[in-house]
Each structure stands twice: as C-alpha cells, then as structure tokens.
N, C-alpha and C. Protein backbone atom coordinates (compact mmCIF):
# COMPACT_ATOMS: atom_id res chain seq x y z
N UNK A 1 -10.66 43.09 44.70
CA UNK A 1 -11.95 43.68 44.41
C UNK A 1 -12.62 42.84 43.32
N UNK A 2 -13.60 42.22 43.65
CA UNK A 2 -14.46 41.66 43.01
C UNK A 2 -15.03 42.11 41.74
N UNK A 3 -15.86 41.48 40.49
CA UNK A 3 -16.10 42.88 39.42
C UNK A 3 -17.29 43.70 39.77
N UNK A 4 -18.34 42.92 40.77
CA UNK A 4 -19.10 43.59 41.12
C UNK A 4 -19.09 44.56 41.77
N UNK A 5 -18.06 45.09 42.81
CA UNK A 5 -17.74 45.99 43.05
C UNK A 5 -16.88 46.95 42.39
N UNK A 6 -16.29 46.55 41.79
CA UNK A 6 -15.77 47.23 40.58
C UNK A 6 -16.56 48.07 39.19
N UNK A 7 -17.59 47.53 39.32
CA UNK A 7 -18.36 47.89 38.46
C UNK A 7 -19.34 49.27 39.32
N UNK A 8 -19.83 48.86 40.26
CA UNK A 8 -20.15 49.82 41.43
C UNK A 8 -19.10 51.18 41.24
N UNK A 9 -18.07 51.10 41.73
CA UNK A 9 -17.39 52.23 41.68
C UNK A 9 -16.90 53.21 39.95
N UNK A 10 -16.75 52.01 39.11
CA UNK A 10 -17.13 52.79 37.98
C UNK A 10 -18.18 53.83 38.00
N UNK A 11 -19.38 53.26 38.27
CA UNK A 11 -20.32 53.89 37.99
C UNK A 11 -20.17 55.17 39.08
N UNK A 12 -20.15 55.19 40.14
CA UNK A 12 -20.47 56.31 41.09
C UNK A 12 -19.61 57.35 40.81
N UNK A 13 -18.12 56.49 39.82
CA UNK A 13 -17.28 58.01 39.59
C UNK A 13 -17.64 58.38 37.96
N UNK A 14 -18.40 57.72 37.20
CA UNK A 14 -19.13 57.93 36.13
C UNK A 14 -19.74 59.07 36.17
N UNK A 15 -20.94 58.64 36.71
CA UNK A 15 -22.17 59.94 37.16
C UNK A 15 -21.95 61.32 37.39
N UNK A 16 -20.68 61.59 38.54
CA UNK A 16 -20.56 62.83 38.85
C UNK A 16 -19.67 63.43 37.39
N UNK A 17 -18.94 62.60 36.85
CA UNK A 17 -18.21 63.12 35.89
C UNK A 17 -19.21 63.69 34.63
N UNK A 18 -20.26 62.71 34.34
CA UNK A 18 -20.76 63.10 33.22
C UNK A 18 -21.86 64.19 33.82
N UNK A 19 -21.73 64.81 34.64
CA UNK A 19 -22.60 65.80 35.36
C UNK A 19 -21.77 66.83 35.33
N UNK A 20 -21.00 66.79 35.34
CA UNK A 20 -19.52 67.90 35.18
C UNK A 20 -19.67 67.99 34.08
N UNK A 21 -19.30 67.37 33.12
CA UNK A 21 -19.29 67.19 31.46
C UNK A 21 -20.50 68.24 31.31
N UNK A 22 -21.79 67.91 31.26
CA UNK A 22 -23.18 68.44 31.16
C UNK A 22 -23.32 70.07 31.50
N UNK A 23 -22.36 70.29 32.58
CA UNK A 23 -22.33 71.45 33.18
C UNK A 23 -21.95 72.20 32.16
N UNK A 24 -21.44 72.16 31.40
CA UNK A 24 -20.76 72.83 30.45
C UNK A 24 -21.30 73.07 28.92
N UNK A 25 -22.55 72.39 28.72
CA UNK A 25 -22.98 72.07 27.52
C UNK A 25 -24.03 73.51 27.00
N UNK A 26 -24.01 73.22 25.72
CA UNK A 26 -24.67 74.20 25.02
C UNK A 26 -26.02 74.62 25.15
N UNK A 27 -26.06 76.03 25.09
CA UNK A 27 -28.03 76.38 25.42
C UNK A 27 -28.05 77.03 26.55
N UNK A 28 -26.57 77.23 27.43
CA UNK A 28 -26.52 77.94 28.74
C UNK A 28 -26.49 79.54 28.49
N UNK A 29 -27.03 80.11 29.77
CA UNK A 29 -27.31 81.43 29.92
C UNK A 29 -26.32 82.28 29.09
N UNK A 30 -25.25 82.05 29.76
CA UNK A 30 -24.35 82.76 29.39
C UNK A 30 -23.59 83.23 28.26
N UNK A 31 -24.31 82.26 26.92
CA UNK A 31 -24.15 83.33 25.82
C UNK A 31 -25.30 83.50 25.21
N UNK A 32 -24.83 85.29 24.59
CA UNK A 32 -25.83 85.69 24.42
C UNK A 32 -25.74 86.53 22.73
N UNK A 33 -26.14 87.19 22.25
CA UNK A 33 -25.83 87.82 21.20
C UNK A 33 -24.73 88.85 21.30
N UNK A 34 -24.63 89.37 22.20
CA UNK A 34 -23.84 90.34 22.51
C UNK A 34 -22.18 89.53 22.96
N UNK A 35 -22.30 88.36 23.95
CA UNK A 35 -21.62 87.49 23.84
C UNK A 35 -21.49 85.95 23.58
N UNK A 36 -21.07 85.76 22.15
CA UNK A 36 -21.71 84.84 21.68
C UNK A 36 -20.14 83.53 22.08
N UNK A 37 -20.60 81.91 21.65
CA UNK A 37 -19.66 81.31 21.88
C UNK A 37 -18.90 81.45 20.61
N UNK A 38 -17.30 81.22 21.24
CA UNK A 38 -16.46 81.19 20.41
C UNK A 38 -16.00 79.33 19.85
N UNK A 39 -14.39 80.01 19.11
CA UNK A 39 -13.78 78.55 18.42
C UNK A 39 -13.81 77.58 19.85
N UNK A 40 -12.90 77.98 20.62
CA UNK A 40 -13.14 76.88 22.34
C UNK A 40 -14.54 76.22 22.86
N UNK A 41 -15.14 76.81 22.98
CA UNK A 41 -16.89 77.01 22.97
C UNK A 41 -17.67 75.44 22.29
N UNK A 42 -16.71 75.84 20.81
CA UNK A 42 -17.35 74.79 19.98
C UNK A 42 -16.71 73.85 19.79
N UNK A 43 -15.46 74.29 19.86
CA UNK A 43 -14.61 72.46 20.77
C UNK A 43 -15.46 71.96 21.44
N UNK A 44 -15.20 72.43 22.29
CA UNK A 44 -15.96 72.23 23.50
C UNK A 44 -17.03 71.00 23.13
N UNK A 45 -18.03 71.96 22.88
CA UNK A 45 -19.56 71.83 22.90
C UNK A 45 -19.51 70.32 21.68
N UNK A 46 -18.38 70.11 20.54
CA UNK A 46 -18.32 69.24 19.65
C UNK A 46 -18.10 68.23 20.10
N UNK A 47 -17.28 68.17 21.60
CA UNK A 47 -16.65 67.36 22.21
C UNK A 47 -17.84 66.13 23.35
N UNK A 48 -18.53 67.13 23.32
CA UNK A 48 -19.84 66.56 24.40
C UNK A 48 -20.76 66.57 24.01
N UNK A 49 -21.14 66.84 22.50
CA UNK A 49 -22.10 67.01 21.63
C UNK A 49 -23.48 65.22 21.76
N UNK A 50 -22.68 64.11 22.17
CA UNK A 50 -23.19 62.90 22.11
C UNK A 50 -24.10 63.39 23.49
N UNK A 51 -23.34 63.62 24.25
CA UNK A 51 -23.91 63.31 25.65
C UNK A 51 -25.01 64.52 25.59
N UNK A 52 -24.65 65.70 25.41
CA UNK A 52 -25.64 66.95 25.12
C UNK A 52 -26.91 66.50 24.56
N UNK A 53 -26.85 65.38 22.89
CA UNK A 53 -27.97 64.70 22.90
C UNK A 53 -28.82 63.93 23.71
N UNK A 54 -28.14 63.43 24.14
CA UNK A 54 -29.10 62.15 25.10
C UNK A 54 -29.80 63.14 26.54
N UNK A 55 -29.14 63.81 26.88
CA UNK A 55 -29.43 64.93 27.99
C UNK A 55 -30.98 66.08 27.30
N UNK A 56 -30.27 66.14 26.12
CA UNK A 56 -31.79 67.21 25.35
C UNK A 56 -32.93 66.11 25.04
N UNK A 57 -33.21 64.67 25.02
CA UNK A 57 -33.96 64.14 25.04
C UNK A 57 -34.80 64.42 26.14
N UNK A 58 -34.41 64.41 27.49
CA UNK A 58 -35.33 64.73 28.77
C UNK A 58 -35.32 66.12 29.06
N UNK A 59 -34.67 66.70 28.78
CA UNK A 59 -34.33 68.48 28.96
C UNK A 59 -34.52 69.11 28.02
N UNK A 60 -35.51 69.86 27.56
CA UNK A 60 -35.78 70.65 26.67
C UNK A 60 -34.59 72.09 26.66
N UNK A 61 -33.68 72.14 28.01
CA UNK A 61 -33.39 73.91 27.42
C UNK A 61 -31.91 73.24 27.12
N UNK A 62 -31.53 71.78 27.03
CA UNK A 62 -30.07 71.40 26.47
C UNK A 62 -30.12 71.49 25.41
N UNK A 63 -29.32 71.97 24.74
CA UNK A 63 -29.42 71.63 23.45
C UNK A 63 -27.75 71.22 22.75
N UNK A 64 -27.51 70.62 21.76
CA UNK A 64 -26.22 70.15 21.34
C UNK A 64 -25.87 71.37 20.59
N UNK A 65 -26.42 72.15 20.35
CA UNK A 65 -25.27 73.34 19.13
C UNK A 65 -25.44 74.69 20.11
N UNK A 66 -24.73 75.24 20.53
CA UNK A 66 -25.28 77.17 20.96
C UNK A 66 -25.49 77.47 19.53
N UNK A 67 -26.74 78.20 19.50
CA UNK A 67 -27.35 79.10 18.61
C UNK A 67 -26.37 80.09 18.39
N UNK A 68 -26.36 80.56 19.54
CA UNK A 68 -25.36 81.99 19.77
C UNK A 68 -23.77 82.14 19.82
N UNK A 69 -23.33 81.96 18.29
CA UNK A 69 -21.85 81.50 18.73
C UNK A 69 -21.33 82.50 17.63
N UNK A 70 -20.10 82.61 17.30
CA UNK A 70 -19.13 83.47 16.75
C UNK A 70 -19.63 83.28 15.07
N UNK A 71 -19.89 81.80 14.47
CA UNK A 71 -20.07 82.18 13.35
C UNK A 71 -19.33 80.41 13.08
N UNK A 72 -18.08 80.84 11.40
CA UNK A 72 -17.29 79.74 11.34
C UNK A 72 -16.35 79.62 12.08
N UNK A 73 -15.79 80.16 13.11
CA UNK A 73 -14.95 79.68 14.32
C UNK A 73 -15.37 78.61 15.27
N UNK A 74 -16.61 78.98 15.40
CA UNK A 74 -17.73 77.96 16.33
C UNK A 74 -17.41 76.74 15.33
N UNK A 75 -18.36 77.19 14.21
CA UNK A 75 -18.64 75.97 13.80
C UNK A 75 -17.34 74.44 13.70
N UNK A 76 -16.26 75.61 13.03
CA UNK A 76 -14.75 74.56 12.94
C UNK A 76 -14.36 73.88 13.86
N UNK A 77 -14.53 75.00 15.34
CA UNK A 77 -14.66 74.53 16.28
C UNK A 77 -15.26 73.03 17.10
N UNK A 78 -16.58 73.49 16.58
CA UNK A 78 -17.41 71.86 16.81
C UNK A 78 -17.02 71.05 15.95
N UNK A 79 -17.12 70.92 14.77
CA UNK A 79 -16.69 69.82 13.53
C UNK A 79 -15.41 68.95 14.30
N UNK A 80 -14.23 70.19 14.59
CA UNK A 80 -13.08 69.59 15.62
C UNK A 80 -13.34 68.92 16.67
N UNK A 81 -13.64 68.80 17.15
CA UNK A 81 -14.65 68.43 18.66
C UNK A 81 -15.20 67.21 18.48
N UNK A 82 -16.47 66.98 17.53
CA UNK A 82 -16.96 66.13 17.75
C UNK A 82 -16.10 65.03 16.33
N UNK A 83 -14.84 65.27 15.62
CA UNK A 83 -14.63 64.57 14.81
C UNK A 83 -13.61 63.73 15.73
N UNK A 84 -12.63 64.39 16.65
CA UNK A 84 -11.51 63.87 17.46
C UNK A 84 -12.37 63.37 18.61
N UNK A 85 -13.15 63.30 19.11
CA UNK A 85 -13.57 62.52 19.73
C UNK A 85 -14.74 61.59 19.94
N UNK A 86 -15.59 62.02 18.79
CA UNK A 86 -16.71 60.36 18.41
C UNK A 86 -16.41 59.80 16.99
N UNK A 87 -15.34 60.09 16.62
CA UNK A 87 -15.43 59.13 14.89
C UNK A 87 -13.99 59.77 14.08
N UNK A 88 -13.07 60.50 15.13
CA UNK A 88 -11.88 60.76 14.15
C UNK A 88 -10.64 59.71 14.40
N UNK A 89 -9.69 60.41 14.34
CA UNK A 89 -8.51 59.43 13.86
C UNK A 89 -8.11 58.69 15.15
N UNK A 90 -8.52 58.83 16.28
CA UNK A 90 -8.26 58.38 17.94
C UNK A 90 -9.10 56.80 17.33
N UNK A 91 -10.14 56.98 17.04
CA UNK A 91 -10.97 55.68 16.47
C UNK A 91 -10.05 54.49 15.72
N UNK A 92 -9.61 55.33 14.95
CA UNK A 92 -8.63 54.03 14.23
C UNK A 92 -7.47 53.86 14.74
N UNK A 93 -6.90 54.37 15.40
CA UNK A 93 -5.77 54.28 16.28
C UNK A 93 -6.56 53.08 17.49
N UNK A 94 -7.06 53.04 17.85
CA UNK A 94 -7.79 51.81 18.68
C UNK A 94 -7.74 50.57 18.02
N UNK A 95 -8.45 51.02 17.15
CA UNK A 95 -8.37 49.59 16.02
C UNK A 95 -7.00 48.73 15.43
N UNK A 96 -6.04 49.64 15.20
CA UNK A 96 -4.82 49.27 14.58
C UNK A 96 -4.27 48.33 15.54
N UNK A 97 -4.36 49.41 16.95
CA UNK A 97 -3.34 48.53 17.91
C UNK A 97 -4.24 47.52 18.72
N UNK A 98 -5.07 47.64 18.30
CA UNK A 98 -6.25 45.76 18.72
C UNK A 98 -5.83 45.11 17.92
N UNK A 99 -5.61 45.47 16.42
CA UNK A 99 -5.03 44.51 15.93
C UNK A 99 -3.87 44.02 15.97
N UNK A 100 -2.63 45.19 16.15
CA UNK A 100 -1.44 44.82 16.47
C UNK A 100 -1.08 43.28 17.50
N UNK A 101 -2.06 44.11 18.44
CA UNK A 101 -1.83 43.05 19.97
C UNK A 101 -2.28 41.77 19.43
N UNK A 102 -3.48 41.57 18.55
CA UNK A 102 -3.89 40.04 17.94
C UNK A 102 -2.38 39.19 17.37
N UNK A 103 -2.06 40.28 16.53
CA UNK A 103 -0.83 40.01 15.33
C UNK A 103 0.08 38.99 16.42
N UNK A 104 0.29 40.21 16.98
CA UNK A 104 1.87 39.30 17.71
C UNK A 104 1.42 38.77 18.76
N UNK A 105 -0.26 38.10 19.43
CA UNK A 105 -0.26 37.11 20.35
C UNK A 105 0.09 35.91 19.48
N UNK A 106 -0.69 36.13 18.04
CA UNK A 106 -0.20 34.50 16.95
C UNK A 106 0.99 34.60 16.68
N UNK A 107 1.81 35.78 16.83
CA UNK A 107 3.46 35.28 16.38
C UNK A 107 4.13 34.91 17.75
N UNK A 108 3.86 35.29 18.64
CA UNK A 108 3.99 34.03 19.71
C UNK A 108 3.73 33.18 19.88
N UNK A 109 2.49 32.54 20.04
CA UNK A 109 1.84 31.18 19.44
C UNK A 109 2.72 29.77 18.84
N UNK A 110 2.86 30.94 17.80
CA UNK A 110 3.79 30.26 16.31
C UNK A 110 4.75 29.89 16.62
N UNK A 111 5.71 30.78 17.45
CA UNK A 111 6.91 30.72 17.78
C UNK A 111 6.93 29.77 18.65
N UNK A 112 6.25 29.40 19.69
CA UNK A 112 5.96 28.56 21.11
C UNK A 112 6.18 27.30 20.31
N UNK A 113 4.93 26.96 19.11
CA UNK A 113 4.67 25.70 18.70
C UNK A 113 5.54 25.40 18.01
N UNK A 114 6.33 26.03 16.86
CA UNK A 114 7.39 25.87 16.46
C UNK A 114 8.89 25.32 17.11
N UNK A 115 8.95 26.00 18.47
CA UNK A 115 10.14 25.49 18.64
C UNK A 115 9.31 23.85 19.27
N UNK A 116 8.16 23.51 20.25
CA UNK A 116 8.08 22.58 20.66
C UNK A 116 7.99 21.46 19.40
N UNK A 117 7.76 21.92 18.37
CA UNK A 117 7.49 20.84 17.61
C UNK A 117 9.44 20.34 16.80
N UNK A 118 10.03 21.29 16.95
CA UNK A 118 11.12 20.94 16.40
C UNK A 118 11.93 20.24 17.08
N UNK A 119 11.37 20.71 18.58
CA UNK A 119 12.52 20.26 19.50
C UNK A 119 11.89 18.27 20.10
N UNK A 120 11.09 18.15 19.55
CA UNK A 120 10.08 16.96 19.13
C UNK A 120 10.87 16.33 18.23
N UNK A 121 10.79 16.63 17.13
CA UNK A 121 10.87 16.40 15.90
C UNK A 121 12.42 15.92 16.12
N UNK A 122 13.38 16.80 16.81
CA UNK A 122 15.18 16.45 17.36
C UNK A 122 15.13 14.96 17.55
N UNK A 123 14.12 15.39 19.03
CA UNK A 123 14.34 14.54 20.00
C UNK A 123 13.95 12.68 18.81
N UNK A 124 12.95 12.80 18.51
CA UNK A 124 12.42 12.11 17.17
C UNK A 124 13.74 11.37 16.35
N UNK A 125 14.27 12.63 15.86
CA UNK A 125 15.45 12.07 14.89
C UNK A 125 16.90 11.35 15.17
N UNK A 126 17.02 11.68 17.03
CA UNK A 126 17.96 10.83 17.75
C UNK A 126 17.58 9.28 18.43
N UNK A 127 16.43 9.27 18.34
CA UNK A 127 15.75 8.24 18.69
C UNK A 127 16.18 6.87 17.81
N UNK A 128 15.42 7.52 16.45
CA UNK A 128 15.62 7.04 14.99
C UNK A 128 17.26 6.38 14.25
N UNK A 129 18.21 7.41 14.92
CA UNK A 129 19.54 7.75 14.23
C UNK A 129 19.57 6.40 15.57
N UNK A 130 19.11 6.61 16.61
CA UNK A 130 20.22 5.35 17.52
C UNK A 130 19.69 4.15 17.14
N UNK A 131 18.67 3.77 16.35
CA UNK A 131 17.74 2.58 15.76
C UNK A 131 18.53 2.72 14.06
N UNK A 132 19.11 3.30 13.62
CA UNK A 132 19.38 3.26 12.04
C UNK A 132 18.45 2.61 11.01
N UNK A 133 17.58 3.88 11.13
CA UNK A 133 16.39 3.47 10.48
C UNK A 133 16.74 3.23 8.67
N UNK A 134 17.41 4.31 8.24
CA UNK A 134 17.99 4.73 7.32
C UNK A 134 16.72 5.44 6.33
N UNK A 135 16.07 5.83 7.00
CA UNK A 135 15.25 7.21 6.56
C UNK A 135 15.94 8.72 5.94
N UNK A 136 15.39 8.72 5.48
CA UNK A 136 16.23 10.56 4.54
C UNK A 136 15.06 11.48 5.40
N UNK A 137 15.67 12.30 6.53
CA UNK A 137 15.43 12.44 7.48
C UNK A 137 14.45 14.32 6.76
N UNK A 138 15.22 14.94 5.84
CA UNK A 138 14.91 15.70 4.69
C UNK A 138 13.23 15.12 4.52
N UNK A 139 13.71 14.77 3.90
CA UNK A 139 12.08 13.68 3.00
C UNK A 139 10.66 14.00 4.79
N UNK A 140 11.49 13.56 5.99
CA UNK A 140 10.02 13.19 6.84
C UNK A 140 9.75 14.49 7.53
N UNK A 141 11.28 15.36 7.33
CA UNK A 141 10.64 16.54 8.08
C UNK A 141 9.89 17.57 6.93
N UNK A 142 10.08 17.03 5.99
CA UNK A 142 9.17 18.20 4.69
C UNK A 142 7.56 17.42 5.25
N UNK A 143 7.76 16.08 5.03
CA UNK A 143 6.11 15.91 4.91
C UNK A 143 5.71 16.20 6.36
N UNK A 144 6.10 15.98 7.70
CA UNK A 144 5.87 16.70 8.65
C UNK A 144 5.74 18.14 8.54
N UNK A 145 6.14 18.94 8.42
CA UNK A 145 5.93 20.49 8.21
C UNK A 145 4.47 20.23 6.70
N UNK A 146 4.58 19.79 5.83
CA UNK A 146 3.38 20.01 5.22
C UNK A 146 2.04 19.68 5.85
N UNK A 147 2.16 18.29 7.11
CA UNK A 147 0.89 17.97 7.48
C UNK A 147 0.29 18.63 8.42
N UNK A 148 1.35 19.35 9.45
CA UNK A 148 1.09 21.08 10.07
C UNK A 148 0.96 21.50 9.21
N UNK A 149 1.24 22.04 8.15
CA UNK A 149 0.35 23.71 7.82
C UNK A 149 -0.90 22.65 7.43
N UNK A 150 -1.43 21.79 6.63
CA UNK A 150 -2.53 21.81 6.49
C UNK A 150 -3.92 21.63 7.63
N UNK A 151 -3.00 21.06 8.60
CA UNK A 151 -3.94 20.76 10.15
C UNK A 151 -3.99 21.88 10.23
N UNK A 152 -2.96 23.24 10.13
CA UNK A 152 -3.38 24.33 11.15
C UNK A 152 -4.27 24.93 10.21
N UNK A 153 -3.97 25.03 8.74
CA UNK A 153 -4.89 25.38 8.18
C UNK A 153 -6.49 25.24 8.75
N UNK A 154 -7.09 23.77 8.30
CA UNK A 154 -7.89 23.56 8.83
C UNK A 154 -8.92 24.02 10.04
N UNK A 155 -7.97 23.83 11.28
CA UNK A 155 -8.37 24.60 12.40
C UNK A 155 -8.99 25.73 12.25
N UNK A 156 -7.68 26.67 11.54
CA UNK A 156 -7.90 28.57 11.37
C UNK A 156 -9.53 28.38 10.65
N UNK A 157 -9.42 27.86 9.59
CA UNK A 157 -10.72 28.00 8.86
C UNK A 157 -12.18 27.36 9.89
N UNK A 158 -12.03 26.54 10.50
CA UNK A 158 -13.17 26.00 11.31
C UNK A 158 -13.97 27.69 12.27
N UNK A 159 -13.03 28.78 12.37
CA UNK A 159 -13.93 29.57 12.95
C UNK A 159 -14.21 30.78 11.84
C-alpha cells in the first residue's frame, strides 16, 4: 500500500470516528437541571473538550463545558479529562521514550564504529608488527582515539 492510499484510509476511518467522538459532547439534550452531568460526564466531556472546540466554532449549540453538571465532581472530572489527554503525563511519556530510542540508536552507532575502527586499528598493528616498525604501539593508539573524538566532535557540533 502506497502512502497515498494509506493516507486515504486514515482519513475515511478518521471522520467517522471523530463523529462518534462529537456524538457525545457537551450542550446535549439530555442534561438537564433535574439531571445534570456527572464526574464520568466530565471525564468525558474533558477528554474531547479540543475537538468540542473546533466543532462549537461552526455549531453554535456545541459547546465544550455542560452548563448543567453535578457541581465539583464535573468539574474534577473535566480537569481529569482534559489534563490526561491534551497536556498530562501521557505527553511526557512520549517524549522520554523519543528520546530513549535517539539515546540508544547513538549507542549503537558508537558501538558499530568502535568495533570497526579497532578491528582496523588490529588489523593496522599486525601489518606494522610484520614490518618491525618499532613504534610504541600505546603512544599511536592514544593519538588515534584522540583524533576521533575530536573529528566526531566536530561533526556533532556542525548541526
């Protein structure tokens, strides 16, 4: 499946969903003073509170809060609602493990280049040892490892 079609079917199962969602939103008949919304209610309603906005822009009888609700049950209710799902702790939990996944694609990286460069660097020092260079083999792999970190340095900083 192509993304263009992929993107197609997002959308067509989008629509009916956030029409479902909507179905449910605040300002409906069904409460009234006599029965007003409760703590669920304002989950609820906290939970879809974004979309309730954008919907009361063209629809005057949507509205994001029921008027008609229990009181501070409602309200805790919504606060809950719209904190766990547009700006509470689910939010940074996204973030952490975006970063996680960054973390350890560079400690793979590291690890990859590391062994190729050592196993370089071997291959290097048998080369050398069958030529008896009489190099202090100490001494070229320090300044090798210093002239990597400062190249990689470099690099990192260029973006």
């Amino acid at each position: 499946m192509n993304s263009n079609n992929y993107r197609l079917v997002k959308l067509l199962i989008s629509i009916p969903f956030l029409l479902l969602l909507t179905a449910c939103a605040a300002g409906g008949p069904q409460f009234t003073p006599g029965t007003p919304a409760g703590f669920w209610y304002g989950l609820w309603h906290g939970m879809i509170a974004f979309i309730s906005l954008v919907i009361h822009i063209f629809k005057e009888n949507v509205v994001v809060y029921e008027i008609n609700n229990t009181g501070g049950w409602y309200d805790l209710g919504f606060l809950l609602g719209a904190t766990c799902i547009w700006g509470g702790g689910s939010h940074m939990s996204c973030k952490s493990s975006a970063k996680k996944k960054r973390e350890k694609e560079w400690k793979e990286i590291g690890e990859k280049v590391e062994s190729k460069v050592m196993r370089k660097l071997k291959d290097w020092a048998e080369d050398e040892e069958s030529t008896d260079s009489g190099k202090d083999w100490e001494e070229i792999c320090g300044k090798v490892e210093n002239k990597l970190k400062c190249k990689i340095r470099e690099w990192a900083e260029k973006d």
